[in-house]
Protein backbone atom coordinates (compact mmCIF):
# COMPACT_ATOMS: atom_id res chain seq x y z
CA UNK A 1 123.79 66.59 125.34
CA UNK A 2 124.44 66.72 121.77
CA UNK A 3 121.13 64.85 121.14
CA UNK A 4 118.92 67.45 122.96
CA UNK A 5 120.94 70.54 121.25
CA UNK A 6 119.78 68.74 118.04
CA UNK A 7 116.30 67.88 119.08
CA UNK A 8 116.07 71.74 120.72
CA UNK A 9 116.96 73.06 116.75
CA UNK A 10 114.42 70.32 114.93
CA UNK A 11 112.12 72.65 117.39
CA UNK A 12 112.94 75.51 116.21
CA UNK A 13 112.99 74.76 112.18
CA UNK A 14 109.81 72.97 112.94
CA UNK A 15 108.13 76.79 113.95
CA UNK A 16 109.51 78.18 110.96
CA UNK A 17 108.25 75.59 108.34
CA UNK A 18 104.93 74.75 109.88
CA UNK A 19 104.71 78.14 112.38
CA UNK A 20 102.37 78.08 114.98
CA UNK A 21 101.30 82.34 114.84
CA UNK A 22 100.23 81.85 118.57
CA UNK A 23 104.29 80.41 119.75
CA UNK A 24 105.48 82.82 117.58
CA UNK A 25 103.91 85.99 118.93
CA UNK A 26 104.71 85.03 122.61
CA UNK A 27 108.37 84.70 121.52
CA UNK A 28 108.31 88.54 119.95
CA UNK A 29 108.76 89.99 123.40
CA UNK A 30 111.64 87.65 124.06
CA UNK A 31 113.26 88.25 120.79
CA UNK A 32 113.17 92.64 120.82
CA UNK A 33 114.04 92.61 124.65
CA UNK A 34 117.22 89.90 123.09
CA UNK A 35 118.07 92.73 120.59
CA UNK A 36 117.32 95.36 122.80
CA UNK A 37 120.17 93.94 125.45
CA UNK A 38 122.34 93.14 122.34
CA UNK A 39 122.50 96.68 121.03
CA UNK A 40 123.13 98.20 124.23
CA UNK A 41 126.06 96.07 125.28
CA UNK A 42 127.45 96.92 122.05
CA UNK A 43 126.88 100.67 122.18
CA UNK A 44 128.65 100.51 125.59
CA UNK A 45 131.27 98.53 124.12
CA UNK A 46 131.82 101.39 121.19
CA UNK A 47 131.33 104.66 123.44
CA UNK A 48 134.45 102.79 126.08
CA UNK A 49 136.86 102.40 122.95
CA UNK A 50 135.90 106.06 121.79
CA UNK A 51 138.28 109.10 122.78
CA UNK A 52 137.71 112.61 124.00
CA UNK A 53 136.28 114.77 121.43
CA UNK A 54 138.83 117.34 120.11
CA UNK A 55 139.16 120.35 117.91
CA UNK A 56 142.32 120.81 116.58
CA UNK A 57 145.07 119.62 119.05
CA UNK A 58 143.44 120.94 122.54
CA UNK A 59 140.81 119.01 124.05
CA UNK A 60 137.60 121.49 124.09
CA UNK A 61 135.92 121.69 127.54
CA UNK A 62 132.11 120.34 127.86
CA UNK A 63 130.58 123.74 128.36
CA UNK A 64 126.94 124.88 127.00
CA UNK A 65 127.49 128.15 124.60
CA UNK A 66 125.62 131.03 126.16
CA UNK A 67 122.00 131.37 125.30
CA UNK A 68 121.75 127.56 124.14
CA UNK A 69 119.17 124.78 126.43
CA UNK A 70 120.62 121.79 126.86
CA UNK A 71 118.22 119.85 129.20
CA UNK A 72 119.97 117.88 131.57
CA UNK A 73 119.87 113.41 131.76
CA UNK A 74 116.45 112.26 131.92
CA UNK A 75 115.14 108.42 132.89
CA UNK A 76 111.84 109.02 131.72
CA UNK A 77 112.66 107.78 128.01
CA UNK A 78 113.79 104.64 129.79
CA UNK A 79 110.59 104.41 131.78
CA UNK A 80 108.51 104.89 128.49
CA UNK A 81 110.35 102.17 127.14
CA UNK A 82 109.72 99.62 129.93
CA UNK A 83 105.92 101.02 129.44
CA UNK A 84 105.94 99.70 126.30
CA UNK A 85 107.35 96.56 126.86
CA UNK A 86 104.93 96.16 129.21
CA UNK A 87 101.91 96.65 126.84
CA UNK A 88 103.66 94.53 124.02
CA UNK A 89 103.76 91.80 126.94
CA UNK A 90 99.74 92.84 127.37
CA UNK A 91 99.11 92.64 123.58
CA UNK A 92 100.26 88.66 123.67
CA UNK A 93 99.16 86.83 126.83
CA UNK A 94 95.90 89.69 127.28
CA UNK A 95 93.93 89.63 130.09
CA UNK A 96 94.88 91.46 133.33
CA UNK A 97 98.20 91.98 131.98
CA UNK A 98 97.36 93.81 129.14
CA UNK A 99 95.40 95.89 131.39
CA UNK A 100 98.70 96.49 133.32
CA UNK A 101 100.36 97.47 130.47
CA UNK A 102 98.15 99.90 129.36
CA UNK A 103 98.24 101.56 132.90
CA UNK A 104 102.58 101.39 132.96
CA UNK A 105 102.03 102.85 129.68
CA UNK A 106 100.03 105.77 130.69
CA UNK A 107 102.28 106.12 133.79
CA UNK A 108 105.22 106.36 132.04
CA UNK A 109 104.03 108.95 129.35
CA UNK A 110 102.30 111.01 131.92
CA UNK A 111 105.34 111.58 133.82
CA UNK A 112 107.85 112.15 130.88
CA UNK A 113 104.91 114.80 129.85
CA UNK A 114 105.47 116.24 133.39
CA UNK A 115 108.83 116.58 133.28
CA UNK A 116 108.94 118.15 130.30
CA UNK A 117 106.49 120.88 131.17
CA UNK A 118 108.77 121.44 134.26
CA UNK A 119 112.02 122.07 132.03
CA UNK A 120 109.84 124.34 129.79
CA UNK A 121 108.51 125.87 132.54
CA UNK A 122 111.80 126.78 134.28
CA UNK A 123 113.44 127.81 130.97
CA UNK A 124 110.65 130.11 129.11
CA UNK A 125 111.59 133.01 131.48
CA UNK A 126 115.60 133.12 131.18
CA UNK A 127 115.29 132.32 127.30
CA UNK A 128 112.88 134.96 126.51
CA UNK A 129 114.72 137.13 124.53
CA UNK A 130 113.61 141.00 124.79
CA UNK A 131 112.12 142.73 121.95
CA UNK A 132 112.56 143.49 119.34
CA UNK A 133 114.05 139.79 118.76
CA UNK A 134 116.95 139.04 116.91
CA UNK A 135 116.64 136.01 114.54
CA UNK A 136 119.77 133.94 114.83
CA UNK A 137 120.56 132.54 111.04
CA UNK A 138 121.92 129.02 112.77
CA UNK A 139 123.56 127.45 116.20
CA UNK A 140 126.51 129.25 117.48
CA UNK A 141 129.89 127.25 116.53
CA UNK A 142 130.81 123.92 117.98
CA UNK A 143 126.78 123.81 118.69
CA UNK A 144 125.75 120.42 116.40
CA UNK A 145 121.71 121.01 115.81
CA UNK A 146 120.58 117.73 113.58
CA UNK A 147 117.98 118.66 111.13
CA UNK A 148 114.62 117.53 110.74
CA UNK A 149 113.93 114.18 109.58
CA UNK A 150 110.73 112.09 108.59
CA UNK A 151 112.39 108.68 110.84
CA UNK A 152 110.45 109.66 113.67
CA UNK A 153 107.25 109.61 111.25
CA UNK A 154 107.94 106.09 109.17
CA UNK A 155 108.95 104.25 113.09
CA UNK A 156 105.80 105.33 113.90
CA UNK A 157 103.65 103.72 111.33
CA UNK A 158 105.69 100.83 110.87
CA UNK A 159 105.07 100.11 114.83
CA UNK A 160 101.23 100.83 114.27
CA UNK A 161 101.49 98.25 111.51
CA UNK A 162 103.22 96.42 113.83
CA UNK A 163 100.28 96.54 116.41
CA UNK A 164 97.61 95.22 113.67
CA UNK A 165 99.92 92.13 113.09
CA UNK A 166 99.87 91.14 116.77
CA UNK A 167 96.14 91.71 117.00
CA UNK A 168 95.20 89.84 113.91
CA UNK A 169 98.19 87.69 113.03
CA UNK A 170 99.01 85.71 109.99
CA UNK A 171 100.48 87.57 107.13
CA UNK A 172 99.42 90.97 108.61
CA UNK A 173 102.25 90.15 111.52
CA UNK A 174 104.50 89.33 108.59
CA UNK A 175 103.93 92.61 107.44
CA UNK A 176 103.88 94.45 110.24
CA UNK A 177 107.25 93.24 111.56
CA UNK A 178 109.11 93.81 107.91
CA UNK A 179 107.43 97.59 108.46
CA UNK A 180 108.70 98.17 111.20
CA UNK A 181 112.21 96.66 110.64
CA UNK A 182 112.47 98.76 108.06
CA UNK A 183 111.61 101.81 109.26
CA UNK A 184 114.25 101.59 112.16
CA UNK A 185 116.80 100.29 109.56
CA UNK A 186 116.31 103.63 108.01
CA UNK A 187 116.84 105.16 110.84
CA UNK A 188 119.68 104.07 111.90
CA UNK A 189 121.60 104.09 108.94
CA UNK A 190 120.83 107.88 109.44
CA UNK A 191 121.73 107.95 112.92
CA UNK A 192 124.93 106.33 112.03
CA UNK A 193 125.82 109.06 109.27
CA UNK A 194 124.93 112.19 111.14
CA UNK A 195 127.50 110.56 114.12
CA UNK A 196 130.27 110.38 111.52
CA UNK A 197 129.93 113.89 110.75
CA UNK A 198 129.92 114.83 114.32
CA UNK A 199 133.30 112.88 114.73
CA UNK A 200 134.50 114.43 111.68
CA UNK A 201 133.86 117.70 112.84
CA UNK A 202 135.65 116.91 116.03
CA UNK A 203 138.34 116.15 113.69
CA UNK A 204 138.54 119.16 111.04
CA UNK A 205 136.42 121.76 113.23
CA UNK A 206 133.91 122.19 110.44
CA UNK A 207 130.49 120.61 111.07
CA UNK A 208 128.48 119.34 108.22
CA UNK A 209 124.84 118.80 108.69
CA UNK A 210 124.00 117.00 105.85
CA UNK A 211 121.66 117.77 102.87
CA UNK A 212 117.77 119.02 103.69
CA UNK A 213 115.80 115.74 103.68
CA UNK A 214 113.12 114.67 100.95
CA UNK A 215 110.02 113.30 101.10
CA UNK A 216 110.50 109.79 101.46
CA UNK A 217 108.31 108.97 98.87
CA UNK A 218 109.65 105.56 98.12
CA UNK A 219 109.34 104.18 102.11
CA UNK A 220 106.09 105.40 102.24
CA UNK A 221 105.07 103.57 99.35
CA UNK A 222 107.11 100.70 99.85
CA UNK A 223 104.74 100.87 103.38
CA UNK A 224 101.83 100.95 101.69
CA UNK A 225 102.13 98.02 99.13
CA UNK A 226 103.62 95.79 102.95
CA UNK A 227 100.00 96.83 104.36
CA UNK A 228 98.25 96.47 101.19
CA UNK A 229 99.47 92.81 100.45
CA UNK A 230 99.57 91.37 103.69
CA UNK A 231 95.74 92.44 103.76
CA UNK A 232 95.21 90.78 100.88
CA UNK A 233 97.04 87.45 102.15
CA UNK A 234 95.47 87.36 105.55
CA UNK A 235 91.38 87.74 104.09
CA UNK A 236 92.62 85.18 101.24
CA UNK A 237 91.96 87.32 98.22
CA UNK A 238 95.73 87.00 97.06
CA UNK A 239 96.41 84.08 95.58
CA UNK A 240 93.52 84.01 93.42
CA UNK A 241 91.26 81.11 93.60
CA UNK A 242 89.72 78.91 90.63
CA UNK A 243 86.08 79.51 90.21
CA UNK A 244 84.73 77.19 92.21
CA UNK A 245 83.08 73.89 90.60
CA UNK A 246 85.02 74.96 87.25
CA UNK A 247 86.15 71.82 85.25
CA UNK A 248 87.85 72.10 81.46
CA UNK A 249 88.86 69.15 79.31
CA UNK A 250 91.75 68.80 77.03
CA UNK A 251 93.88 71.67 76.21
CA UNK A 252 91.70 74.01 78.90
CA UNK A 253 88.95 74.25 76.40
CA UNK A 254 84.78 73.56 78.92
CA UNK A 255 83.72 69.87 79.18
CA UNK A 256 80.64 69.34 77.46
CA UNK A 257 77.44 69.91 79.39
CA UNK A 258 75.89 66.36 78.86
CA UNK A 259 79.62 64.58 79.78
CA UNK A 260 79.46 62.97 83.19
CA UNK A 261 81.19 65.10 85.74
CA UNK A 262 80.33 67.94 83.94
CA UNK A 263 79.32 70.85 86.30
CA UNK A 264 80.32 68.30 88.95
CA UNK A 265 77.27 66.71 89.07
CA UNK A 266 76.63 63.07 87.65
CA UNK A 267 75.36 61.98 83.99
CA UNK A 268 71.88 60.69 85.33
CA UNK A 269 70.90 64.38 86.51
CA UNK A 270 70.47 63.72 89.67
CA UNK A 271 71.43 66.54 92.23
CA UNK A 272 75.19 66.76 93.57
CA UNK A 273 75.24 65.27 97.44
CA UNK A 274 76.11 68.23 99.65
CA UNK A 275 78.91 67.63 102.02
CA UNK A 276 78.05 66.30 105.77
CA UNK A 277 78.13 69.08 108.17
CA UNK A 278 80.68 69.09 110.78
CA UNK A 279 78.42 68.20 114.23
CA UNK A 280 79.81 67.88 117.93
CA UNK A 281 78.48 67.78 121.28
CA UNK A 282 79.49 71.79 121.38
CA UNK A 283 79.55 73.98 118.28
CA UNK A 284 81.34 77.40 118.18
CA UNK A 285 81.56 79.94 115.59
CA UNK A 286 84.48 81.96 115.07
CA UNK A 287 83.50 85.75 112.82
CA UNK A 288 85.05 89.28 112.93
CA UNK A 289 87.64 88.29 115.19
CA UNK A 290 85.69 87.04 118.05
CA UNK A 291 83.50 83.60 119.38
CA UNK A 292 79.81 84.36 118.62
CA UNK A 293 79.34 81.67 121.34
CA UNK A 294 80.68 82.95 124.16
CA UNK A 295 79.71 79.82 126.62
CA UNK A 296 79.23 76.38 126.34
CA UNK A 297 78.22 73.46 129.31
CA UNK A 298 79.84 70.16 128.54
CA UNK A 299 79.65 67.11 131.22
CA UNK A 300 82.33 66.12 133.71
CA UNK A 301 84.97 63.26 133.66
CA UNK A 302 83.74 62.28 130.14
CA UNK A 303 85.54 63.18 126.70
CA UNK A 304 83.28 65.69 124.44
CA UNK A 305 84.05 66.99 121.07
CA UNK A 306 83.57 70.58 119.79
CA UNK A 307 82.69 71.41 116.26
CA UNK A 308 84.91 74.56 115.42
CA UNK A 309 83.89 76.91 112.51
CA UNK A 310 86.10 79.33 111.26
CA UNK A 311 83.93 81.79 109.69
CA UNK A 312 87.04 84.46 109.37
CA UNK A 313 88.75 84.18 105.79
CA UNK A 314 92.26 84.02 105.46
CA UNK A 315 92.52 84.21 109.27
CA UNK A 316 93.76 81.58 111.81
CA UNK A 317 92.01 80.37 114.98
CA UNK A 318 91.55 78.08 117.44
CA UNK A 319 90.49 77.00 120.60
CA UNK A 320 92.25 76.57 124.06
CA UNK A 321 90.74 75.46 127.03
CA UNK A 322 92.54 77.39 130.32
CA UNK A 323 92.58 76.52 134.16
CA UNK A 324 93.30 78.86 136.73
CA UNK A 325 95.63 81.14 136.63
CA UNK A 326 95.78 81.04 132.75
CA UNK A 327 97.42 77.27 132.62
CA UNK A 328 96.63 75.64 129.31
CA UNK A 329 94.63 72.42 129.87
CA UNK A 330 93.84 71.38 126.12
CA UNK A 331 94.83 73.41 122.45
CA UNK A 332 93.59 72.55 119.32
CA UNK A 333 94.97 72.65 116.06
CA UNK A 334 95.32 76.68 114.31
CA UNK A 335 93.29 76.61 111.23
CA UNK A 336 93.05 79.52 108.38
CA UNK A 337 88.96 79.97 107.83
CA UNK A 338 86.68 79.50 106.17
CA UNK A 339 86.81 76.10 107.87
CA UNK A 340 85.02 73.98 110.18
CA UNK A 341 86.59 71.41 112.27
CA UNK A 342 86.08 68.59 114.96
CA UNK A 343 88.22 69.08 117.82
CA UNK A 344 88.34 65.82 120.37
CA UNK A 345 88.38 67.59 124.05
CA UNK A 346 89.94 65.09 127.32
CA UNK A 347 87.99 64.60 130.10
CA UNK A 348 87.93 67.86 132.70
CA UNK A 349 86.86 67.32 136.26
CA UNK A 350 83.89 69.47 137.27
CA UNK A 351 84.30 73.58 137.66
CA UNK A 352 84.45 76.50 135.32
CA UNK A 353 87.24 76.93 133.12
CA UNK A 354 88.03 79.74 130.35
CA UNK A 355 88.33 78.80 126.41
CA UNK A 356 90.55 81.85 123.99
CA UNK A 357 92.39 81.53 120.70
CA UNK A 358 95.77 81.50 121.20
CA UNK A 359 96.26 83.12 118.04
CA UNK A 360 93.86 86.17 119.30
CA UNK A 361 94.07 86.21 122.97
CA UNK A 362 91.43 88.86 123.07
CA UNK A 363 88.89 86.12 121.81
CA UNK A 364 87.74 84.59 124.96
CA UNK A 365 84.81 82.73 126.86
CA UNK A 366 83.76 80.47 129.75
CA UNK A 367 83.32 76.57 129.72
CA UNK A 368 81.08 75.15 132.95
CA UNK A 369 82.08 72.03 133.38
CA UNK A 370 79.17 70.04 135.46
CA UNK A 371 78.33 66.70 136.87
């Protein structure tokens, strides 16, 4: 027992030194659905300890001031939510499932839309005031209105960062998950402070909304250098490279141009021998994101190899062979570009199979395997 708890968290380490983007974004789901049912046990836990909200020493009944909406409980936030967990599930194993998760998506937005118009709808008429209008300078007392706030705004682009991470991986995921954690960070520290001034108020009978907010300045450029960088990192233009066939002698100063090995070629003249190119009974490119060979015909029952070139910079990829119903048959190894490698494919029994990158999901083709 204690042996396999130990091997189980060699596992685990092993992702995080060495991490395998493709194990790592199918376990995303797992771990915000983990947090997800984490937070809400604990928010249950905190509302059950809580009392009834008082002013003063009589408790104050839960009535709605006159002239005030207060829409009543609602699941379609809930069903929005399980829309897009549903499309996050989509954005990692594609296929038919991300299809399905666009459609829950839809689903669920279209009918929280609906209901909306339905509350609005039933409301405009009773709430109209009558002319001429009187302008109210704020809510009536005991009425807490929260003021605006740019949270909303930041959660939303640090999700859509978020969403370029899963579809092109590497450090852009990096970023786009320390984006969005701290977005929601922010936002619940504010969450957290504008509920201590409601229980305060519940307390003293004075509520405080808090100062008018400012331009958060700082987040949004904090954002921008996240984005920026992990751009940079995943097309390999950060860290800088030496020139390429550079060589300096002592103390950094140019090797002399007659010197053998200068401009890495030898003292006799003769030209530089170009490395072999990478050959195998199937060759696929990798570019933008996509195979540019989108089929390939290898021969049954016999081992064939597949010459792999990475023509993406910065950007890992790889290829996966898949049966039916999406079962992996053969991976090979995730490799940054630009890089070309020889991947040694088993034997497959005759039929047609698919082949993706299990980094990029959406990257996919067909193998025929014949006789």
């Amino acid at each position: 027992m204690i042996e396999a708890v130990w091997q189980w968290f060699l596992d685990l380490t092993a992702l995080l030194v060495t991490p395998d983007w493709g194990s790592l974004i199918a376990l995303l789901p797992i771990a915000i659905m983990v947090m997800v049912l984490v937070w809400v046990v604990w928010m249950i836990r905190k509302f059950r300890v809580q009392p009834r909200a008082r002013r003063g020493k009589m408790p104050v009944a839960r009535a709605t001031p006159a002239g005030i909406h207060m829409p009543g409980p609602s699941f379609a936030p809930v069903f929005a939510a399980i829309g897009a967990a549903l499309l996050f599930f989509g954005l990692v194993y594609g296929g038919p499932i991300l299809l399905l998760g666009i459609i829950a998506l839809a689903l669920t937005l279209l009918y929280w839309l609906a209901e909306g118009i339905r509350i609005y709808e039933h409301e405009v008429g009773s709430v109209a005031p009558a002319l001429p209008e009187v302008v109210h300078d704020g809510p009536p007392p005991g009425v807490h209105m929260p003021g605006p706030s740019f949270r909303p705004i930041l959660g939303a682009i640090g999700v859509a960062i978020l969403f370029l991470g899963l579809v092109y991986g590497g450090w852009l995921l990096i970023a786009g998950l320390l984006a969005m954690v701290a977005t929601l960070v922010g936002w619940l520290v504010d969450a957290i402070a504008e509920y201590r001034r409601t229980v305060d108020a519940d307390r003293t009978g004075h509520l405080d909304s808090g100062p008018a907010p400012r331009t958060p300045s700082l987040m949004f450029s904090l954002l921008a250098v996240v984005l920026v960088g992990g751009i940079l990192l995943q097309t390999g233009l950060l860290p800088p490279h030496e020139a390429e066939g550079s060589t300096s002698g002592a103390g950094g100063s140019p090797a002399p141009s007659g010197a053998p090995g200068a401009s890495g070629a030898p003292a006799s003249g003769a030209p530089a021998a170009s490395a072999p190119a990478v050959t195998g009974d199937v060759s696929i490119t990798a570019q933008n994101i996509a195979f540019v060979e989108t089929e390939f015909t290898a021969k049954a029952d016999t081992p064939f190899t597949i010459a792999f070139d990475n023509q993406d910079p910065g950007t890992s990829h790889n290829i996966q062979i898949n049966g039916a119903g999406g079962t992996i048959l053969w991976k090979g190894d995730i490799f940054p570009g630009v890089e070309t490698r020889l991947y040694d494919v088993p034997a497959l029994k005759a039929g047609e199979y698919t082949f993706s990158c299990t980094v990029h999901p959406s990257m996919t083709g067909k193998a025929s395997i014949t006789q």
